[in-house]
Protein backbone atom coordinates (compact mmCIF):
# COMPACT_ATOMS: atom_id res chain seq x y z
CA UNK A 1 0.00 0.00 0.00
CA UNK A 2 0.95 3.58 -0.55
CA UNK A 3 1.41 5.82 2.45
CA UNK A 4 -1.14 8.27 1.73
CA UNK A 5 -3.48 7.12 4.61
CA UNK A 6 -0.38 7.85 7.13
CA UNK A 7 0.38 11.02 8.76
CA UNK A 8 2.82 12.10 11.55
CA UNK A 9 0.43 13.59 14.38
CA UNK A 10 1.24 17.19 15.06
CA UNK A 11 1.19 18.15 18.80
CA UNK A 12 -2.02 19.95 18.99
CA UNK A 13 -3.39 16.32 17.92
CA UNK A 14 -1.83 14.44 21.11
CA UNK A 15 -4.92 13.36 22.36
CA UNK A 16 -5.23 10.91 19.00
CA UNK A 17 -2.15 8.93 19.97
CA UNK A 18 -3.42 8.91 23.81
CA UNK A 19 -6.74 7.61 23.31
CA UNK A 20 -5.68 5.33 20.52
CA UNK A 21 -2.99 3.42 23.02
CA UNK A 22 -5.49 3.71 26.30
CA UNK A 23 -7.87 2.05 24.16
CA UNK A 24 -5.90 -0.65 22.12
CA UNK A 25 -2.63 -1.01 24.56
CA UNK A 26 -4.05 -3.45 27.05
CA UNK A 27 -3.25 -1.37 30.04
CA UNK A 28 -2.49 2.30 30.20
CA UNK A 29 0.75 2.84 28.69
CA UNK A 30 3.57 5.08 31.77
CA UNK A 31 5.47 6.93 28.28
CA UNK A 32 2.06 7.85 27.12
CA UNK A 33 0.01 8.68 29.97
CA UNK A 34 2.89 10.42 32.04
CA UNK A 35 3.00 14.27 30.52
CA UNK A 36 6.81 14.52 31.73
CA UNK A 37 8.08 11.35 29.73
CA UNK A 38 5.73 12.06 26.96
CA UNK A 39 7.28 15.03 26.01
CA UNK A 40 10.82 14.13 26.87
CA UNK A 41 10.88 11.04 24.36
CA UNK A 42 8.39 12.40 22.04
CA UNK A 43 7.72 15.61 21.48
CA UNK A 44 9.88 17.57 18.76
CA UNK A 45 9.07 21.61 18.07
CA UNK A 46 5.18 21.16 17.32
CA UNK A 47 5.27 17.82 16.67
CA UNK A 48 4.76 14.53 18.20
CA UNK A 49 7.25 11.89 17.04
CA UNK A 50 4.18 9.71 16.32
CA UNK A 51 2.64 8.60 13.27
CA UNK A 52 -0.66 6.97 12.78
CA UNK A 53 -2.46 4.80 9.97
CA UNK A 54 -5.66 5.24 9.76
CA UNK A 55 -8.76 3.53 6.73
CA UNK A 56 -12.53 4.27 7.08
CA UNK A 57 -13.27 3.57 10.77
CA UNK A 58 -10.34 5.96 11.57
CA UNK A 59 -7.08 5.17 13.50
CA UNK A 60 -6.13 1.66 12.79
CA UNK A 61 -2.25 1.79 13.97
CA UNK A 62 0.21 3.90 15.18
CA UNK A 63 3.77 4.02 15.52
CA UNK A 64 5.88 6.14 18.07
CA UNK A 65 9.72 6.28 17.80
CA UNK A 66 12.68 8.24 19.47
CA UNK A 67 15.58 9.61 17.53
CA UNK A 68 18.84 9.23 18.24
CA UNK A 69 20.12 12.73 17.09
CA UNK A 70 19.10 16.38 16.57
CA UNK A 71 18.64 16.42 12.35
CA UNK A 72 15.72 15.74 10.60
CA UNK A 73 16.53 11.99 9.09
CA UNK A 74 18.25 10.89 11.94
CA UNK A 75 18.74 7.05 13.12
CA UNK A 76 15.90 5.96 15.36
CA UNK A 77 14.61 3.66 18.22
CA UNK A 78 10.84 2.40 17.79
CA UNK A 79 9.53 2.61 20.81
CA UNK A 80 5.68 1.86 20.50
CA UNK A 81 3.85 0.07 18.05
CA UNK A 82 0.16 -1.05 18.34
CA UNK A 83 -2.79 -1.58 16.08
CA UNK A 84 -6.29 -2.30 16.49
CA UNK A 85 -7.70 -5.64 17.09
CA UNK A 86 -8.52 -7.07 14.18
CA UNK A 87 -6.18 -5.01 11.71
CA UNK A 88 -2.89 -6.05 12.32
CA UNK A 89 -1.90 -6.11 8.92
CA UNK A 90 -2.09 -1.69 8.97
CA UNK A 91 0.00 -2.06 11.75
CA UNK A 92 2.50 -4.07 9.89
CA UNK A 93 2.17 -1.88 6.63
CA UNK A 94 2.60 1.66 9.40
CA UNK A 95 6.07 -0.53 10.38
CA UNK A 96 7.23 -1.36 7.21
CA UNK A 97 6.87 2.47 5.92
CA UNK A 98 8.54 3.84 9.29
CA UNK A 99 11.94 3.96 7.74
CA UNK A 100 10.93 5.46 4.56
CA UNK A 101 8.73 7.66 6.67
CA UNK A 102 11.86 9.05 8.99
CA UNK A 103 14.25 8.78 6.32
CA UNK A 104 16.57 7.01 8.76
CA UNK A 105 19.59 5.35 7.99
CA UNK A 106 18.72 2.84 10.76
CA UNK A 107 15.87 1.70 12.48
CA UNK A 108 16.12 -0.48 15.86
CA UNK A 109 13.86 -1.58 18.36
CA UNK A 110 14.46 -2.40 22.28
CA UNK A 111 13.32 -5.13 24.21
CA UNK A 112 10.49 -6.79 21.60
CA UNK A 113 8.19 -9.89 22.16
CA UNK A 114 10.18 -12.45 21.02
CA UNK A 115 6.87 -13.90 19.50
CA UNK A 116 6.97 -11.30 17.53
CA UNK A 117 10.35 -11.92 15.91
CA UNK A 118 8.44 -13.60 13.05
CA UNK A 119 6.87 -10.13 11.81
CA UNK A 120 10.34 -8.03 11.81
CA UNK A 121 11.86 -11.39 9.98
CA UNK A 122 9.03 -10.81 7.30
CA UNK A 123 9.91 -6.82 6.78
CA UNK A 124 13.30 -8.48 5.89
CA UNK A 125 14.80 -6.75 9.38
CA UNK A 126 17.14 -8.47 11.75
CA UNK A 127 15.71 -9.59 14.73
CA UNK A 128 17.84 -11.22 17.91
CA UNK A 129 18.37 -11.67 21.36
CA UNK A 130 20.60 -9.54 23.29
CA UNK A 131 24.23 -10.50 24.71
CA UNK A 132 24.26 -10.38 28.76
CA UNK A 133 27.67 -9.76 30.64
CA UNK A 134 28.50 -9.40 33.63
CA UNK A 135 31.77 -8.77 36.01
CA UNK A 136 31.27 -10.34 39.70
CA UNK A 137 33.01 -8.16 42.58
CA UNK A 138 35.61 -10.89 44.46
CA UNK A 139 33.26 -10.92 47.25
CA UNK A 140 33.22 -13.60 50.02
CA UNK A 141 28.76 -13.26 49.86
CA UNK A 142 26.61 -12.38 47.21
CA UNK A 143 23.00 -10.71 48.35
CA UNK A 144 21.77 -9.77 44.96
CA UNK A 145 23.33 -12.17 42.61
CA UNK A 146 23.03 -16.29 43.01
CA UNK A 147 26.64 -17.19 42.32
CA UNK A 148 26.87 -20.73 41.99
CA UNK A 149 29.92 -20.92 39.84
CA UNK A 150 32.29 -18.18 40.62
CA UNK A 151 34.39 -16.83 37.84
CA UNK A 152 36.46 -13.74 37.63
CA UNK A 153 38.45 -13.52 34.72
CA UNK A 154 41.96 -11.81 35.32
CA UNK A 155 42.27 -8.59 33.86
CA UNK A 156 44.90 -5.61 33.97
CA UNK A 157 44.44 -1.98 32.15
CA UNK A 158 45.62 -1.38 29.18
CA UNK A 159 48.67 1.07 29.00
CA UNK A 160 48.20 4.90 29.59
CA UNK A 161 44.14 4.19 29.90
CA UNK A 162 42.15 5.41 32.24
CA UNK A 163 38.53 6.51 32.66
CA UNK A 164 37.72 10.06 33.21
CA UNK A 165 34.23 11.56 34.42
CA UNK A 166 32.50 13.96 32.72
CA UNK A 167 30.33 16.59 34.36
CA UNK A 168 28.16 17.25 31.29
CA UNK A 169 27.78 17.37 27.47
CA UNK A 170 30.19 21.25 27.11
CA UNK A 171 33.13 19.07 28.67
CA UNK A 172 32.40 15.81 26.11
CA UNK A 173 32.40 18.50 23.21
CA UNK A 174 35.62 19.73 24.31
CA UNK A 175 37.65 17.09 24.21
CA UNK A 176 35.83 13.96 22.43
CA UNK A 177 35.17 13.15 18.47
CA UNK A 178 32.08 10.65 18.14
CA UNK A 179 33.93 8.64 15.84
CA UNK A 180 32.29 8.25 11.92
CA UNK A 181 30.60 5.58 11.01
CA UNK A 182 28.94 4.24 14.30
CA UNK A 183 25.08 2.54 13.86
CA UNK A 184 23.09 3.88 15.11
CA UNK A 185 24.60 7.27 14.87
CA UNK A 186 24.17 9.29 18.23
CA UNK A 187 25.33 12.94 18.33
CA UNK A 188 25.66 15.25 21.23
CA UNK A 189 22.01 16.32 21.96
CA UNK A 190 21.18 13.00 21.84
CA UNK A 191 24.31 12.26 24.61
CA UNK A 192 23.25 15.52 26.74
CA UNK A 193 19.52 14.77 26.15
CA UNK A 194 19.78 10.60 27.06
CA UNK A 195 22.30 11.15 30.16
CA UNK A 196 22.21 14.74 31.62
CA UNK A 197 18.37 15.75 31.33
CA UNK A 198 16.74 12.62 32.41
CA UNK A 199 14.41 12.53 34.75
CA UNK A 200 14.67 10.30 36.75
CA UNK A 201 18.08 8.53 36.83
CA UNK A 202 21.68 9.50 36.82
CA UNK A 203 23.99 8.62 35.08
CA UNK A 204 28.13 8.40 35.13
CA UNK A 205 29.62 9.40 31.95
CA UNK A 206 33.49 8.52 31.31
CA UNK A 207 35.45 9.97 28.70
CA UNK A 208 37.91 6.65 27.98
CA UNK A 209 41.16 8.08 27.34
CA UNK A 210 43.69 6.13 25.83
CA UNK A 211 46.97 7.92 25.20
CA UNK A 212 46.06 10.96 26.31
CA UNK A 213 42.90 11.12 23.98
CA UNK A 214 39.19 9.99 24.80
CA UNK A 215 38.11 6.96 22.18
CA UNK A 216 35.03 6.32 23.65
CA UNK A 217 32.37 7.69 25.80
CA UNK A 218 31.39 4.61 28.68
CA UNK A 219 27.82 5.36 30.56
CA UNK A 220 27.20 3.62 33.75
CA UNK A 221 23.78 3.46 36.64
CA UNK A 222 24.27 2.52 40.04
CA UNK A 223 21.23 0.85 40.86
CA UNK A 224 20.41 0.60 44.65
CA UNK A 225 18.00 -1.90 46.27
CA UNK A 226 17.79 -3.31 49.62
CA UNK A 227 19.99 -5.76 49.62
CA UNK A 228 23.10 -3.82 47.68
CA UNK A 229 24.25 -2.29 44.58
CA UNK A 230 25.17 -2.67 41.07
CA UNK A 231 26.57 -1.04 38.72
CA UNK A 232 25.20 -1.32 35.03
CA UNK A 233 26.95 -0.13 31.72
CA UNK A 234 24.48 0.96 29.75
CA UNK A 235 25.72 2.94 26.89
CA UNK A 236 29.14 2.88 24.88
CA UNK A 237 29.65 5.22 22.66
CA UNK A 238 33.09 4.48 20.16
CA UNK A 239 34.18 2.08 17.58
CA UNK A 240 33.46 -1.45 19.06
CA UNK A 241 37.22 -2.40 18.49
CA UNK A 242 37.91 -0.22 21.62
CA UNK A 243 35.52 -1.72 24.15
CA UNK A 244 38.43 -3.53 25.25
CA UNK A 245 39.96 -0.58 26.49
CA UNK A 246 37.23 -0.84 29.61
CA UNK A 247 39.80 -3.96 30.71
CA UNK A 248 40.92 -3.63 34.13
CA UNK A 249 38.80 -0.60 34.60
CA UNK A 250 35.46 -2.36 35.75
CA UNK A 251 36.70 -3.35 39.32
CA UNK A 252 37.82 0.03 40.41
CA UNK A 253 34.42 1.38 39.79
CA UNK A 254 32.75 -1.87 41.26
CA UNK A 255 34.73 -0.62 44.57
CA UNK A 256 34.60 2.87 44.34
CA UNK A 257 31.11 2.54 44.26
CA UNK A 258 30.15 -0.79 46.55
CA UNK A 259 28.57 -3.15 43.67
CA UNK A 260 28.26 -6.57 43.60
CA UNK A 261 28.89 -6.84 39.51
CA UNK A 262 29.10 -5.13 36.84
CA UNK A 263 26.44 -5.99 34.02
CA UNK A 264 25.46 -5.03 30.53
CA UNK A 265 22.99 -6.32 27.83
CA UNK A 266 24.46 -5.31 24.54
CA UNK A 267 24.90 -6.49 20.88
CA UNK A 268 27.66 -5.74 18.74
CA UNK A 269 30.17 -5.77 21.29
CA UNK A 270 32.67 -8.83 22.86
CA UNK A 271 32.51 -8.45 26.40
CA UNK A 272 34.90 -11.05 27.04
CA UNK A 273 37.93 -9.07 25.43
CA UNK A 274 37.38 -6.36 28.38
CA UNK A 275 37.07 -8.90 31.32
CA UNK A 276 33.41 -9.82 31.22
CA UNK A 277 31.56 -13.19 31.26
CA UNK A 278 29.22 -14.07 29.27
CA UNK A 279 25.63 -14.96 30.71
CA UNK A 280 24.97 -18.14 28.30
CA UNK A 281 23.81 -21.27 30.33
CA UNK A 282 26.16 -20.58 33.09
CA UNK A 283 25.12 -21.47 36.75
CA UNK A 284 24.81 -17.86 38.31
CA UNK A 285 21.03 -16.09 38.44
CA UNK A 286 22.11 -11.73 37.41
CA UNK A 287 19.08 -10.19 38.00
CA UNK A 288 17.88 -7.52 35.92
CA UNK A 289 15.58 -6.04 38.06
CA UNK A 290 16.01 -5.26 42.01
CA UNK A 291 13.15 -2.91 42.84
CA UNK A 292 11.87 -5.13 44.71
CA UNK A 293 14.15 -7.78 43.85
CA UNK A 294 13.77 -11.16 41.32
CA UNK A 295 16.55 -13.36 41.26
CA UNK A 296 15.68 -14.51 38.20
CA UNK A 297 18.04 -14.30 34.28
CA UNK A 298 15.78 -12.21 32.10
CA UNK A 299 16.33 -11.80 28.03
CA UNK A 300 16.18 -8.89 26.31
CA UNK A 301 14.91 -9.33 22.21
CA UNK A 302 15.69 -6.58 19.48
CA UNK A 303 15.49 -6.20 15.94
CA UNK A 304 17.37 -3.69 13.64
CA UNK A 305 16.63 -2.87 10.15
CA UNK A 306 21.18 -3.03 9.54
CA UNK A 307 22.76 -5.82 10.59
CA UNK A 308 26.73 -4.80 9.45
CA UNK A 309 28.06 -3.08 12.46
CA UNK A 310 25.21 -2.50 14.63
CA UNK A 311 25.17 -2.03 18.40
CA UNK A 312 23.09 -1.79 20.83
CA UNK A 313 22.84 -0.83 24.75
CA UNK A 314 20.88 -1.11 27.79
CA UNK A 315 19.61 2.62 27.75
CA UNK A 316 18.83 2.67 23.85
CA UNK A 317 15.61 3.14 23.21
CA UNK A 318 13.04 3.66 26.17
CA UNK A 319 14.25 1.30 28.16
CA UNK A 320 16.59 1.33 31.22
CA UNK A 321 13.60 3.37 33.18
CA UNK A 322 12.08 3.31 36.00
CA UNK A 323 8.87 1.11 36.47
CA UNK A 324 5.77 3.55 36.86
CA UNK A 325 3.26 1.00 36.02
C-alpha cells in the first residue's frame, strides 16, 4: 500500500495517539500517559514523534519512535507500536513504511516480544536476542546475585588508559570526536539529552582516554536496592574495536562505588575481550531487576533494520527506566 493514509500527528493532535494506546494497549501505557516522559521522548518543536495509519473507521495503527540525534533523518529507536484488534496487517504496513517515513539510515527496536520476531523477519529486518555480561566483585557473599559458579576472569588496564568523568555534554564536546561511522549514529544532543536531562536517573559518563585522547564515551547506573548495589553499563559510545579498552577498569568502579557486579545487555560488542563473562547457560542467576528484587536471568529481544556493524545498549531506546506501572 501507498502511504497516503499515514500522517505524523502534530502536537495539537496528542490526544489521538493517547486515546488510541489507552484504548488498544491493554493497560495504560507510563510513556504515554505520564506528561513529563511524553514530552521528553516524544515531542519535537510542534510535533509529536508519532505517526498513525488510519482507513474508514479511523485510527487503525500507530507508531511512536525516538531519535537518536538532533537532524531531521536521523537514526531511530521504535519505541511503540500497536494496532487495532482485528487489523494487524495496517500495523504491519505503518512498520514497514517507518523507515521510509523518517528517512533514517537505521531503524532499531528495544526489548520486543520475542513472539513477535516472526513479523520483523518478514519486513526483511534483523531480529535477535541480546548478549548479557557481567563482572562479579571478588566478594566472600553475594546478596543480589546467586553465584553458583564463581568466575572472575583476570584482567589488567591497558597502557596509559584510564577513565575520566565527565560533568556534562560542554566538557564531552571539548575534548571527544564521536567517531564516523557508528550505527546507530548518536550525536551530542542526543548524549546531553539521554544522560544529563533525564528525569529520573543518573547517570556516570566517562570519557575513555587512551593515550592521552578519549576513544570512547562509557555510561554507567548505580542501581540501589535493599539488599546492595550494582553497577550497570548501559551505553558505549566508540568504535566497538575499543571496548576492550574498559579492561581492568570495571573493578575500580565496582569498589569505588560498593557493587556486587558489573552488568550489561548489549549487541555488537565482545565483552569477554574487556574482562566480562558471558551470561549463556552458566550457573549464576544476574538479575535484571532489584526494585523489589527477582533473582531470576531475564532476556532482552531486538530487531534492527542493519545488521553490518550495529550495536546496541541497555539505555537505547526507552528502556533502562524506572517502572511507573
Amino acid at each position: 500500500m501507498n502511504n497516503e493514509n499515514i500522517r505524523r500527528i502534530p502536537l495539537a493532535e496528542k490526544d489521538i495517539v493517547v486515546n488510541f494506546l489507552n484504548e488498544n494497549w491493554g493497560s495504560a501505557h507510563p510513556l504515554v500517559n505520564n506528561s513529563t516522559l511524553f514530552d521528553y521522548y516524544y515531542v519535537d518543536g510542534e510535533m509529536t514523534n508519532f505517526y498513525v495509519l488510519s482507513d474508514d473507521d479511523g485510527p487503525a495503527a500507530v507508531c511512536g519512535y525516538i531519535k537518536c540525534a538532533q537532524k531531521d533523518c536521523s537514526d531511530i529507536w521504535i519505541s511503540i507500536w500497536c494496532a487495532k484488534k482485528g487489523k494487524n496487517g495496517l500495523g504491519l504496513a505503518l512498520m514497514g513504511a517507518m523507515k521510509q517515513l523518517t528517512g533514517a539510515d537505521v531503524m532499531a527496536c528495544n526489548n520486543i516480544r520475542p513472539n513477535t520476531m516472526p513479523f520483523y523477519t518478514f519486513l526483511g529486518y534483523h531480529p535477535g536476542k541480546l548478549d548479557h555480561y557481567y563482572r562479579l566483585a571478588d566478594l566472600e557473599k553475594y546478596n543480589i546475585a546467586a553465584v553458583n559458579q564463581k568466575t572472575i576472569p583476570l584482567s589488567c588496564p591497558a597502557d596509559d588508559t584510564k577513565l575520566v568523568l565527565m560533568e556534562n555534554i560542554q566538557q564531552i564536546k571539548e575534548c571527544f570526536e564521536i567517531p564516523a561511522g557508528l550505527k546507530p549514529a548518536k550525536d551530542f544532543w542526543y548524549i546531553d539529552k539521554r544522560y544529563f536531562k533525564y528525569p529520573h536517573y543518573q547517570y556516570l559518563v566517562f570519557a575513555v582516554k587512551n593515550e592521552g585522547r578519549p576513544k570512547a564515551l562509557a555510561v554507567f547506573r548505580v542501581n540501589i536496592s535493599d539488599e546492595g548495589k550494582v553497577l550497570r553499563l548501559v551505553d558505549f559510545i566508540g568504535k566497538p574495536s575499543d571496548f576492550d579498552l574498559l579492561n581492568g577498569q570495571i573493578d575500580p568502579l565496582m569498589a569505588a562505588y560498593g557493587c556486587e557486579y558489573c552488568d550489561m545487555y548489549c549487541r555488537g560488542i565482545d565483552g569477554e575481550k574487556a574482562g566480562f563473562v558471558k551470561r549463556d547457560g552458566d550457573e549464576n542467576i544476574i538479575p535484571n531487576y532489584l526494585n523489589p528484587l527477582l533473582q531470576k536471568n531475564i532476556d532482552y529481544y531486538y530487531f534492527t533494520t542493519d545488521d553490518s556493524g550495529f550495536t546496541m545498549f541497555k539505555a537505547d531506546g526507552d528502556q533502562d527506566r524506572k517502572n511507573l506501572g
